[in-house]
N, C-alpha and C. Protein backbone atom coordinates (compact mmCIF):
# COMPACT_ATOMS: atom_id res chain seq x y z
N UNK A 1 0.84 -1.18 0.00
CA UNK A 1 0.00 0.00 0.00
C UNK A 1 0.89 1.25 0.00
N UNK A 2 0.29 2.50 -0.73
CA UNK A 2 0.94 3.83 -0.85
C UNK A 2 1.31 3.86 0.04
N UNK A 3 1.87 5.24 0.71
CA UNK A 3 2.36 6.00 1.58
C UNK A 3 1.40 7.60 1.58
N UNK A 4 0.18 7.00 1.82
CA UNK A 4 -1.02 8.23 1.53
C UNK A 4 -1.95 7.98 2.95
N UNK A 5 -2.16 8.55 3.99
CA UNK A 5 -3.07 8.80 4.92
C UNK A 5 -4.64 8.28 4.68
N UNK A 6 -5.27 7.60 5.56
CA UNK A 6 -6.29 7.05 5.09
C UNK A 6 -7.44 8.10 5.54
N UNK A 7 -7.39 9.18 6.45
CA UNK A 7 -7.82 9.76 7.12
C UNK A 7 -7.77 11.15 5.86
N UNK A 8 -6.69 11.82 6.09
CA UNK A 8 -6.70 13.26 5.50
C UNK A 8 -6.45 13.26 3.60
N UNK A 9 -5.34 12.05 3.33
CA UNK A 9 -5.53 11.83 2.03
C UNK A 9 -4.23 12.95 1.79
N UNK A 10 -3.43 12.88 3.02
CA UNK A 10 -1.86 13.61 2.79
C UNK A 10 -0.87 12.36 2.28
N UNK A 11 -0.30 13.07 1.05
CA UNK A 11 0.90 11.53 0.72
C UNK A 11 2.14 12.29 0.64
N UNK A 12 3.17 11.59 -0.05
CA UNK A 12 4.19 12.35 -0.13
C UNK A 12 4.80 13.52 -0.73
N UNK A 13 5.12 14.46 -0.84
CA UNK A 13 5.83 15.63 -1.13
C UNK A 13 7.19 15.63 -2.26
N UNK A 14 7.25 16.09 -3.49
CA UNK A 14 8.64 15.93 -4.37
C UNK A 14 8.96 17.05 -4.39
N UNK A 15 10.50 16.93 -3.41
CA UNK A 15 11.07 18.52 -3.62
C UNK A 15 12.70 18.40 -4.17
N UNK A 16 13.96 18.66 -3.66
CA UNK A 16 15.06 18.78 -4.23
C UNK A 16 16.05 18.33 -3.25
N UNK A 17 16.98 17.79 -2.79
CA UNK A 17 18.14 17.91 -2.17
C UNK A 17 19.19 18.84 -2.48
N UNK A 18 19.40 19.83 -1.89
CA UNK A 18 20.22 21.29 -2.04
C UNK A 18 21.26 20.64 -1.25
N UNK A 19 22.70 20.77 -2.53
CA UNK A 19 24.06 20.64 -1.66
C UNK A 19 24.97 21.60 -1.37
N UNK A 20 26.02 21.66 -0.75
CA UNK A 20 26.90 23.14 -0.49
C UNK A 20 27.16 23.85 -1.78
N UNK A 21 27.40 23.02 -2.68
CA UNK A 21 27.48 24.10 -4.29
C UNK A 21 25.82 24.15 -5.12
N UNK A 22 25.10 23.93 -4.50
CA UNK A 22 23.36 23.97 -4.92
C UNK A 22 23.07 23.37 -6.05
N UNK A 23 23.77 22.49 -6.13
CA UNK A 23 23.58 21.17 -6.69
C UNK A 23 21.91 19.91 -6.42
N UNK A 24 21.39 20.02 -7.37
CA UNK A 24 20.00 19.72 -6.93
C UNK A 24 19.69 18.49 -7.51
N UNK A 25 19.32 17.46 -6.39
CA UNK A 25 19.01 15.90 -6.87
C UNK A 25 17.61 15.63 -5.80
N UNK A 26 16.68 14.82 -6.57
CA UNK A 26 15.57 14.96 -6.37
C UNK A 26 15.30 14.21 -4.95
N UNK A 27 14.36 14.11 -4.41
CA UNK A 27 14.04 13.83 -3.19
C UNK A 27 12.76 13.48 -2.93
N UNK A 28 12.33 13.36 -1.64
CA UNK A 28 10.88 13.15 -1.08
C UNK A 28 10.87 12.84 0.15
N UNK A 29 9.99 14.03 0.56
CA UNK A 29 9.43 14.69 1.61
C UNK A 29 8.38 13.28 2.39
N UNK A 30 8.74 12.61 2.82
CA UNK A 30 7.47 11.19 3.65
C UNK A 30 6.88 12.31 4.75
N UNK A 31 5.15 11.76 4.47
CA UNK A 31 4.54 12.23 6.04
C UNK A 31 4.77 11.89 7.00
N UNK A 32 4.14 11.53 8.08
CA UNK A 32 4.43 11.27 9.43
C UNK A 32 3.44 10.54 9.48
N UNK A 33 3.41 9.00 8.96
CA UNK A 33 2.27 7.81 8.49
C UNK A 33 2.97 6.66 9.92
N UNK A 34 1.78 6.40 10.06
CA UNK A 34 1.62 4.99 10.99
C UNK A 34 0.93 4.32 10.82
N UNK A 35 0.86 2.89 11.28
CA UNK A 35 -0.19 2.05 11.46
C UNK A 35 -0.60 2.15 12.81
N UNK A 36 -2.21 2.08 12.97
CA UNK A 36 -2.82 1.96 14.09
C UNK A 36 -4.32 1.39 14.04
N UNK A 37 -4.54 0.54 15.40
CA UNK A 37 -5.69 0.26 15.43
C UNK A 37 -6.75 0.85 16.04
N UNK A 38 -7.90 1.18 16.41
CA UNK A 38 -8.59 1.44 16.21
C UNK A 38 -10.35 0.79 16.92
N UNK A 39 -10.71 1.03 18.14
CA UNK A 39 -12.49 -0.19 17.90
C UNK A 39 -13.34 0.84 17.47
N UNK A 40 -14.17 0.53 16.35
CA UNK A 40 -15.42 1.07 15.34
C UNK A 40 -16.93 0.44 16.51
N UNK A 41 -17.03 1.65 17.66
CA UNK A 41 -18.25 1.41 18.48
C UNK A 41 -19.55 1.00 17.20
N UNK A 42 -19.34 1.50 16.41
CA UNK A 42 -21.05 1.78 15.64
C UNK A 42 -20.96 0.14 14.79
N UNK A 43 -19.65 -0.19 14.58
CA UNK A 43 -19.81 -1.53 13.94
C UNK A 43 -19.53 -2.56 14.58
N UNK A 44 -19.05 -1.88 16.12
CA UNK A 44 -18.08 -3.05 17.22
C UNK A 44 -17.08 -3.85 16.32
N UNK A 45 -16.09 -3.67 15.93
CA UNK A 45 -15.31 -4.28 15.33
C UNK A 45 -14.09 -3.15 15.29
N UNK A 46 -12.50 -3.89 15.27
CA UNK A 46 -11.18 -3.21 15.63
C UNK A 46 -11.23 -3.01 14.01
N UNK A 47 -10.84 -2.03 13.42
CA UNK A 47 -9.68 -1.83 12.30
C UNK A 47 -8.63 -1.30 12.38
N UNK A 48 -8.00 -1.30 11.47
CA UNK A 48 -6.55 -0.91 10.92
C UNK A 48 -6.37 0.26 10.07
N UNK A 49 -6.27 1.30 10.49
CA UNK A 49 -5.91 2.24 9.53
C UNK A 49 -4.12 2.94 9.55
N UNK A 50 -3.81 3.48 8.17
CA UNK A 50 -2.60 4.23 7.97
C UNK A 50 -3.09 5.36 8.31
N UNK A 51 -2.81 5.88 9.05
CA UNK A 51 -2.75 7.48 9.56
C UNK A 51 -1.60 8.29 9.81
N UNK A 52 -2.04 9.86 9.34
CA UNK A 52 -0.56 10.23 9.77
C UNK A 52 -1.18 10.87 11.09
N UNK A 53 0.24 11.92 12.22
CA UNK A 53 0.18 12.36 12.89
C UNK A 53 -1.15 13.62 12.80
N UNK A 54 -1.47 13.91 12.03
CA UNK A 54 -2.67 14.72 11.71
C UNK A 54 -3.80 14.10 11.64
N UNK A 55 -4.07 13.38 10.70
CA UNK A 55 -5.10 12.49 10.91
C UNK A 55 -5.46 12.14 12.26
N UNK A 56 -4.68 11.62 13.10
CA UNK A 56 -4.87 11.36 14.67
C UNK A 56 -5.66 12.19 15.24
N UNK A 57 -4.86 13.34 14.60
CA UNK A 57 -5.86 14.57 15.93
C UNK A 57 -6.93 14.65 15.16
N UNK A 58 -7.62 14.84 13.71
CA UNK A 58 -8.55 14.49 13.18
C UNK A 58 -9.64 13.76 13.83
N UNK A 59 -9.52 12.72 14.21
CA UNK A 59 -10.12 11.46 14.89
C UNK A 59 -10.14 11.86 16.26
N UNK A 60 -9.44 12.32 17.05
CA UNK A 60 -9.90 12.72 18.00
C UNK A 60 -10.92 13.93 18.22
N UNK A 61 -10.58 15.14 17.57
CA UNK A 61 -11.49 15.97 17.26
C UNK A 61 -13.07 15.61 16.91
N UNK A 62 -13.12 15.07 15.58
CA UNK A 62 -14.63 14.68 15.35
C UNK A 62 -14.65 13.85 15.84
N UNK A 63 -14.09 12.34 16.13
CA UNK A 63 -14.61 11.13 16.62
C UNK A 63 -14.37 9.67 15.56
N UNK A 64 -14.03 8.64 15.75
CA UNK A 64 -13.46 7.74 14.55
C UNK A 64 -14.89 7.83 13.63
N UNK A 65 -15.96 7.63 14.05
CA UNK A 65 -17.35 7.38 13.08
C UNK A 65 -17.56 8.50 12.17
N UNK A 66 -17.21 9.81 12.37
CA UNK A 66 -17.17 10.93 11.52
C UNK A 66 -16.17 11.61 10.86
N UNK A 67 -15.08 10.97 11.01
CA UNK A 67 -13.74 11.18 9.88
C UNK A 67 -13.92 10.15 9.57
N UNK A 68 -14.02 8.74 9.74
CA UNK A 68 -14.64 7.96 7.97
C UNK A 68 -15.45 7.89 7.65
N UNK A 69 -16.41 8.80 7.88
CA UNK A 69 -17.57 9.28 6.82
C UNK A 69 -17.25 10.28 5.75
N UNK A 70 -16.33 11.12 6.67
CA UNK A 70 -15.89 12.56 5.63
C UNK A 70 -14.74 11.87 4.98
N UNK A 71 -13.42 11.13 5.24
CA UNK A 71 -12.70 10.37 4.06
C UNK A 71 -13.28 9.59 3.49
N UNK A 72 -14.23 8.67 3.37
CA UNK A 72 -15.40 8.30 2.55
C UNK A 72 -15.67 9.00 1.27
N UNK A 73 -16.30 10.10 1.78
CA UNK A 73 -17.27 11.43 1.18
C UNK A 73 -16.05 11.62 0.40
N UNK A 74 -14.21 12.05 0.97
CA UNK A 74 -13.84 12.67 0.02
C UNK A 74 -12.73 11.56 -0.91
N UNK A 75 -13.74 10.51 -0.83
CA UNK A 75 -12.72 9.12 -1.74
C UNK A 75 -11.24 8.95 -1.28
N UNK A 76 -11.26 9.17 0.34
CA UNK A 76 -10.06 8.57 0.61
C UNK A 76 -9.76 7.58 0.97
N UNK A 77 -10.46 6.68 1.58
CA UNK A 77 -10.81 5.20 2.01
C UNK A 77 -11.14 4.26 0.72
């Protein structure tokens, strides 16, 4: 599986490696992705989602049942 947040739908970043003579070779920026589990009260059942450190607070904020409705809604799941 990508390296794309299942929650916010943040993936990776393509930027440059800058050397002392500014010499530029390509790169990439990784989020701050984990695996974690998860219990789904409304379905009683544990899942597994990739989340990054944002996403987390996401889920805590609204609640796990209403950030995967809205990554749902926005075809990130």
């Amino acid at each position: 599986m990508s390296k794309i947040c299942q929650i916010t739908g943040k993936s990776a970043m393509v930027g440059n490696n800058v050397s002392h003579s500014k010499r530029r070779t390509k790169r990439t920026f990784d989020i701050n992705l984990f695996t974690k589990k998860f219990y789904w009260v409304e379905q009683d059942a544990w899942i597994s989602l990739k989340i990054s450190a944002n996403g987390l607070r996401v889920i805590n904020k609204l609640g796990l049942n209403a950030a995967i409705k809205r990554a749902a809604e926005k075809g990130y799941l």
